[in-house]
Protein backbone atom coordinates (compact mmCIF):
# COMPACT_ATOMS: atom_id res chain seq x y z
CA UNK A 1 0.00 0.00 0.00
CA UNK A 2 1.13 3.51 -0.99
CA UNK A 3 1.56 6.42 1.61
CA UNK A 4 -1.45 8.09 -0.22
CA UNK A 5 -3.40 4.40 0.04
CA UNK A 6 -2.76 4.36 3.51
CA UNK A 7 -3.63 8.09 4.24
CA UNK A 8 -7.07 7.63 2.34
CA UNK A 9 -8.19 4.49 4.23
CA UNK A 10 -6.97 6.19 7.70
CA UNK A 11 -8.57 9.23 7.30
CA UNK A 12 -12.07 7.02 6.41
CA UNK A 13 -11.42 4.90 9.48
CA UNK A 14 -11.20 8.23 11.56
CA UNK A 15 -13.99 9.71 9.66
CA UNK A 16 -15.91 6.33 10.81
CA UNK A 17 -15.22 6.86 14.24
CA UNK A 18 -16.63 10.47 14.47
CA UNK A 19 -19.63 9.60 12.68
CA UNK A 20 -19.93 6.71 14.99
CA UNK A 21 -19.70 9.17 18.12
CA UNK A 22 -22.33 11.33 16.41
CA UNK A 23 -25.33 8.22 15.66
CA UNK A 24 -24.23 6.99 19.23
CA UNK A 25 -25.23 10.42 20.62
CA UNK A 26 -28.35 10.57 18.52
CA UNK A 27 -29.38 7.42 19.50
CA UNK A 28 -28.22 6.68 22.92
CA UNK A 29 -27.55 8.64 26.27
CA UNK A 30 -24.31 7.49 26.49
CA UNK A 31 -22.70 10.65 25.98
CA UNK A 32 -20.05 10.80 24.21
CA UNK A 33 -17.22 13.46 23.54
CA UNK A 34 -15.11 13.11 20.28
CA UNK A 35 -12.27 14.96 19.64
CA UNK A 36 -9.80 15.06 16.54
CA UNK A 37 -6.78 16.37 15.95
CA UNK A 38 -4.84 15.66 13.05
CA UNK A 39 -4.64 11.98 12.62
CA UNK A 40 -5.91 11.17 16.02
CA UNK A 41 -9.17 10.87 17.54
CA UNK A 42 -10.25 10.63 21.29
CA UNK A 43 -13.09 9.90 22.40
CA UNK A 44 -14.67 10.62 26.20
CA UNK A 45 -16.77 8.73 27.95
CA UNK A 46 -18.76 10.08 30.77
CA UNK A 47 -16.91 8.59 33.67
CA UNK A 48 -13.71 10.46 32.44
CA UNK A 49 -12.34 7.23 30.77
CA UNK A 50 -11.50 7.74 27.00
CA UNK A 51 -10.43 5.69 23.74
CA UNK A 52 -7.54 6.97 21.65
CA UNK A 53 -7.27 6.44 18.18
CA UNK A 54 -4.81 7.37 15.98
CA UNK A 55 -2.68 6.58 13.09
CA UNK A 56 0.78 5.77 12.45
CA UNK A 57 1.96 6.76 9.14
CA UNK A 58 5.68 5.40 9.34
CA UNK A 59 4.04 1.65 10.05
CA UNK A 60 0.66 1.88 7.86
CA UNK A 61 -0.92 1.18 11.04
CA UNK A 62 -4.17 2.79 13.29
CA UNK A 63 -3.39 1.99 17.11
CA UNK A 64 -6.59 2.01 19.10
CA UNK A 65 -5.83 2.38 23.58
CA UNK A 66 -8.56 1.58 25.75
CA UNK A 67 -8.73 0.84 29.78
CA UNK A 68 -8.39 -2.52 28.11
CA UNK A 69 -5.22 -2.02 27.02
CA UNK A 70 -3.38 -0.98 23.37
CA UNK A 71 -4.15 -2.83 20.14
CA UNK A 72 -2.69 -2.69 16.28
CA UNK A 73 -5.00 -2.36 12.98
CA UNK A 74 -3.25 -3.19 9.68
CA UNK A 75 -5.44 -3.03 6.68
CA UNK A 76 -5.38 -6.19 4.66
CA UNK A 77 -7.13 -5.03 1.53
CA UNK A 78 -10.81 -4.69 2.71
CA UNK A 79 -10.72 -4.38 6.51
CA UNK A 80 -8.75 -3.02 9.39
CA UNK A 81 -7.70 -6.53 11.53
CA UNK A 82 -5.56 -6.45 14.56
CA UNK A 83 -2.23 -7.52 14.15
CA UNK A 84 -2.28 -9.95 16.77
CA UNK A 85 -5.29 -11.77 15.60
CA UNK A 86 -7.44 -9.83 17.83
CA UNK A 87 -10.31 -9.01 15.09
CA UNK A 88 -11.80 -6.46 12.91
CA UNK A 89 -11.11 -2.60 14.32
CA UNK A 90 -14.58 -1.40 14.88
CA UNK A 91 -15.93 -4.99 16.03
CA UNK A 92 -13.11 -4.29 18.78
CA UNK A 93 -14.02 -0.46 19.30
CA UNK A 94 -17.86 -1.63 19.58
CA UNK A 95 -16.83 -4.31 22.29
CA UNK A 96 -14.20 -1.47 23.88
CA UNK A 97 -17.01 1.72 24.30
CA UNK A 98 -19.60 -0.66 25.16
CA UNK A 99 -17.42 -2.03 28.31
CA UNK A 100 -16.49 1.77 28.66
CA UNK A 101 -19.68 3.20 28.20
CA UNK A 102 -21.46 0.53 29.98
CA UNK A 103 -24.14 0.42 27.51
CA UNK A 104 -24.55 -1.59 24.11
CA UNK A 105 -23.01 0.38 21.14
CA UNK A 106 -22.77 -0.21 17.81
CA UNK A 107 -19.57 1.13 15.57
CA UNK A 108 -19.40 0.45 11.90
CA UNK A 109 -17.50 1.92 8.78
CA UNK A 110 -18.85 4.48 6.80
């Protein structure tokens, strides 16, 4: 993948997360706060807790931190999986702000 590939399919993935925030709101009283700037993303959660997202150019990588813990996306030609195995990225951030939130939401690319 091309610096330019990689900067288009971030960027979405970021995009995805702030329009996730937005339906959450909309949707839910879960309350969320969503923050970018430049390539990263952070989102608060309304105990103070908060998911960081944000990419890393040099590695064609997203890394997503959580109270859970830090985790690796690499895209492999259609989705963002974790580099460890761990699953698709916004299967994981839907499990992640659900625990966080402590209410069921749902994240999804745009």
């Amino acid at each position: 993948m091309t610096d330019l590939e990689y900067m288009d399919r971030a960027e979405a993935l970021l995009r995805g997360v702030e329009t996730g925030c937005d339906r959450v709101n909309d949707e839910t009283d879960a309350d969320l706060d969503s923050q970018r700037v430049g390539g990263m993303v952070t989102v608060t959660f309304r105990d103070g807790s908060q998911i960081v997202v944000n990419m890393q150019k040099p590695l064609h990588e997203v890394w997503m931190a959580t109270r859970a813990g830090g985790f690796h996306y690499r895209f492999d030609g259609e989705r963002w999986m974790d580099t460890k195995g761990q699953g698709e990225f916004f299967e994981h951030l839907t499990r992640q702000a659900s625990a966080q939130a402590g209410l069921p939401l749902v994240f999804a690319p745009v």
